[in-house]
C-alpha atoms as a PDB file:
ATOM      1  CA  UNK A   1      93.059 196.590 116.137  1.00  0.00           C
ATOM      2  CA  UNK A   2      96.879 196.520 116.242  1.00  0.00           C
ATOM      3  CA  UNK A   3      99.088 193.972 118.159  1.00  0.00           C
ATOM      4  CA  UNK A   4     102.064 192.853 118.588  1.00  0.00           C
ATOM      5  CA  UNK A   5     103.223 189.157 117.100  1.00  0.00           C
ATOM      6  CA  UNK A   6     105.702 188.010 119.643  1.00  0.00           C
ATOM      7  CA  UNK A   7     106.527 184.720 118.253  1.00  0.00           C
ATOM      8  CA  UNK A   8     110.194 184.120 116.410  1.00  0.00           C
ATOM      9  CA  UNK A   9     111.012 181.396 113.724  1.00  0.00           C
ATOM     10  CA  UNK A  10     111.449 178.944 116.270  1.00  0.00           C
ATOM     11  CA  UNK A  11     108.071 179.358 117.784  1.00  0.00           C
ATOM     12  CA  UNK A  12     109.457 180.370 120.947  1.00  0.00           C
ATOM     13  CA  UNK A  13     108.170 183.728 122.461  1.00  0.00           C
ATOM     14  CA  UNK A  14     109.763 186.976 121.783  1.00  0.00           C
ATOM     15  CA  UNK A  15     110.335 189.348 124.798  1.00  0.00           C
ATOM     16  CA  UNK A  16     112.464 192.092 122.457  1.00  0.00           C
ATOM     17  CA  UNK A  17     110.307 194.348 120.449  1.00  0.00           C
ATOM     18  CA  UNK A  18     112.995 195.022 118.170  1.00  0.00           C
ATOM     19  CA  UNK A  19     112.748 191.321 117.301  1.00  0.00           C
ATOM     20  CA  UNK A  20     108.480 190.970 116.741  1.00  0.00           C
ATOM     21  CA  UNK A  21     105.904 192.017 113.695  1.00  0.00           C
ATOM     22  CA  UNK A  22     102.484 193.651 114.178  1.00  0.00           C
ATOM     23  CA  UNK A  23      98.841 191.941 113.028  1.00  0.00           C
ATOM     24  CA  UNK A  24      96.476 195.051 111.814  1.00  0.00           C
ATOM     25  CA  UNK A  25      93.068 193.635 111.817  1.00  0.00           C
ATOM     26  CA  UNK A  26      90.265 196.238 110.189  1.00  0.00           C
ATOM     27  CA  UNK A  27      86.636 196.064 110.293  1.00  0.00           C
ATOM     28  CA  UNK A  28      84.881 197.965 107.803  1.00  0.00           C
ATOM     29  CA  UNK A  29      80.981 197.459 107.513  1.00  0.00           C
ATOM     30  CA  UNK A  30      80.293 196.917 103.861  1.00  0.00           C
ATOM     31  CA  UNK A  31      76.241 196.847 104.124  1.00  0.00           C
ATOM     32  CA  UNK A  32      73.515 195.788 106.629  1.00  0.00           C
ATOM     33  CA  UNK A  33      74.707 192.924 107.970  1.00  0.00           C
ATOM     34  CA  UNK A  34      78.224 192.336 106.388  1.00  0.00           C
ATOM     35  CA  UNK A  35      81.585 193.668 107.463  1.00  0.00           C
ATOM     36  CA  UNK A  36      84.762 193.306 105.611  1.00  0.00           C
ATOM     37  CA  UNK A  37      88.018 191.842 107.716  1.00  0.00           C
ATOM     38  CA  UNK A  38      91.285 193.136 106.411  1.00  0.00           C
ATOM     39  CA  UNK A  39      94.283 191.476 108.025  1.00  0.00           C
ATOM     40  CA  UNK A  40      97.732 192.913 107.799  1.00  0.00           C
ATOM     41  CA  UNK A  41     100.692 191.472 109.003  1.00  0.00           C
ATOM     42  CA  UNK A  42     103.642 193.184 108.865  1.00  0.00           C
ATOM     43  CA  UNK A  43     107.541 194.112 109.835  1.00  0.00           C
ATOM     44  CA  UNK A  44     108.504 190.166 109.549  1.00  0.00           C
ATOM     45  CA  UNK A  45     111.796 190.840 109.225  1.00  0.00           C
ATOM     46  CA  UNK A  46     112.463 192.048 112.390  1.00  0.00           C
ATOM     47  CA  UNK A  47     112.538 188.664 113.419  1.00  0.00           C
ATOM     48  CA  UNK A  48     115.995 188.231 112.239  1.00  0.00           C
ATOM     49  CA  UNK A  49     117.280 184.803 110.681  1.00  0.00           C
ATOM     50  CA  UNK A  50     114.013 182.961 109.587  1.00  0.00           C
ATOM     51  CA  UNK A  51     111.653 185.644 109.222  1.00  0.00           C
ATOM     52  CA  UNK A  52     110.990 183.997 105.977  1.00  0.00           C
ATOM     53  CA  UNK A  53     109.829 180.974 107.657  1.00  0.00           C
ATOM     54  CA  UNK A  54     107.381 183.059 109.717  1.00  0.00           C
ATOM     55  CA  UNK A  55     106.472 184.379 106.715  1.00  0.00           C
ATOM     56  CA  UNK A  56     105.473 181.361 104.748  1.00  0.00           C
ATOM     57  CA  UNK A  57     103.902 179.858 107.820  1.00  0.00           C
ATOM     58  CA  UNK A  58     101.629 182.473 109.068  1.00  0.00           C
ATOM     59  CA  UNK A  59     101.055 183.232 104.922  1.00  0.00           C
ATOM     60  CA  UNK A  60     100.359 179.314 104.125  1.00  0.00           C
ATOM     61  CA  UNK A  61      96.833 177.540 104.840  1.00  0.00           C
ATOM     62  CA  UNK A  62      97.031 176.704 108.411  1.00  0.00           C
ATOM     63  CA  UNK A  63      98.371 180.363 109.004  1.00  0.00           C
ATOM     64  CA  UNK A  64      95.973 183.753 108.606  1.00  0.00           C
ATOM     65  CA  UNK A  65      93.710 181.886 106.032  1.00  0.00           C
ATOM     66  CA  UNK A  66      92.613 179.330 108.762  1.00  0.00           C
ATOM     67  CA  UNK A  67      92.109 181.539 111.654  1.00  0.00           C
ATOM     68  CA  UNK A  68      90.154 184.473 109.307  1.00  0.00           C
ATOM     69  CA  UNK A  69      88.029 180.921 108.189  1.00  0.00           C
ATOM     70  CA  UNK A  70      87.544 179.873 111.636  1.00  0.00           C
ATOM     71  CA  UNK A  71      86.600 183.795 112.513  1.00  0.00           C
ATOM     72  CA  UNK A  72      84.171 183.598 110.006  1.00  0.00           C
ATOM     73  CA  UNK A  73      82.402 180.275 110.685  1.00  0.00           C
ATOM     74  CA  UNK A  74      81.960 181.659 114.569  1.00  0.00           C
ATOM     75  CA  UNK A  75      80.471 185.104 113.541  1.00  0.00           C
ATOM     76  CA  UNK A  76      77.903 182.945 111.336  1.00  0.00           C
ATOM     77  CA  UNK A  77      76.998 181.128 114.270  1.00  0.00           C
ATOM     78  CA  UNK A  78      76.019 184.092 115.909  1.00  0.00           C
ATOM     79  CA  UNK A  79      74.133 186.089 113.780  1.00  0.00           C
END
């Protein structure tokens, strides 16, 4: 799954695409009953000025970590 992340250093929505990154999420099935999650986020400099704030925010523990956690603890719910 590939999408666009349209949100800029100052958490304010992006309408240029010049100016956004793209998420990559894979799903690979590892055995019966287990599937690995590989998360890519990528081309965070297009954001311009502050990109490395994006960076360490959606890198950090209440970025990706917490929502792949949060994924995680809903899929066990439901299996």
């Amino acid at each position: 799954m590939l999408f666009s992340w349209d949100i800029g250093p100052t958490w304010q929505v992006e309408s240029d695409p010049g100016k956004t990154s793209e998420v990559e999420v894979r799903f690979t099935a590892e055995s019966d009953g287990r599937t690995r999650v590989d998360l890519e986020h990528r081309h965070l400099e297009r954001h311009g000025a502050g990109w490395r704030s994006v960076a360490d925010g959606v890198d950090g523990q209440a970025g990706w970590p917490l929502y792949l956690k949060r994924y995680h603890d809903v899929v066990a719910e439901e299996a």
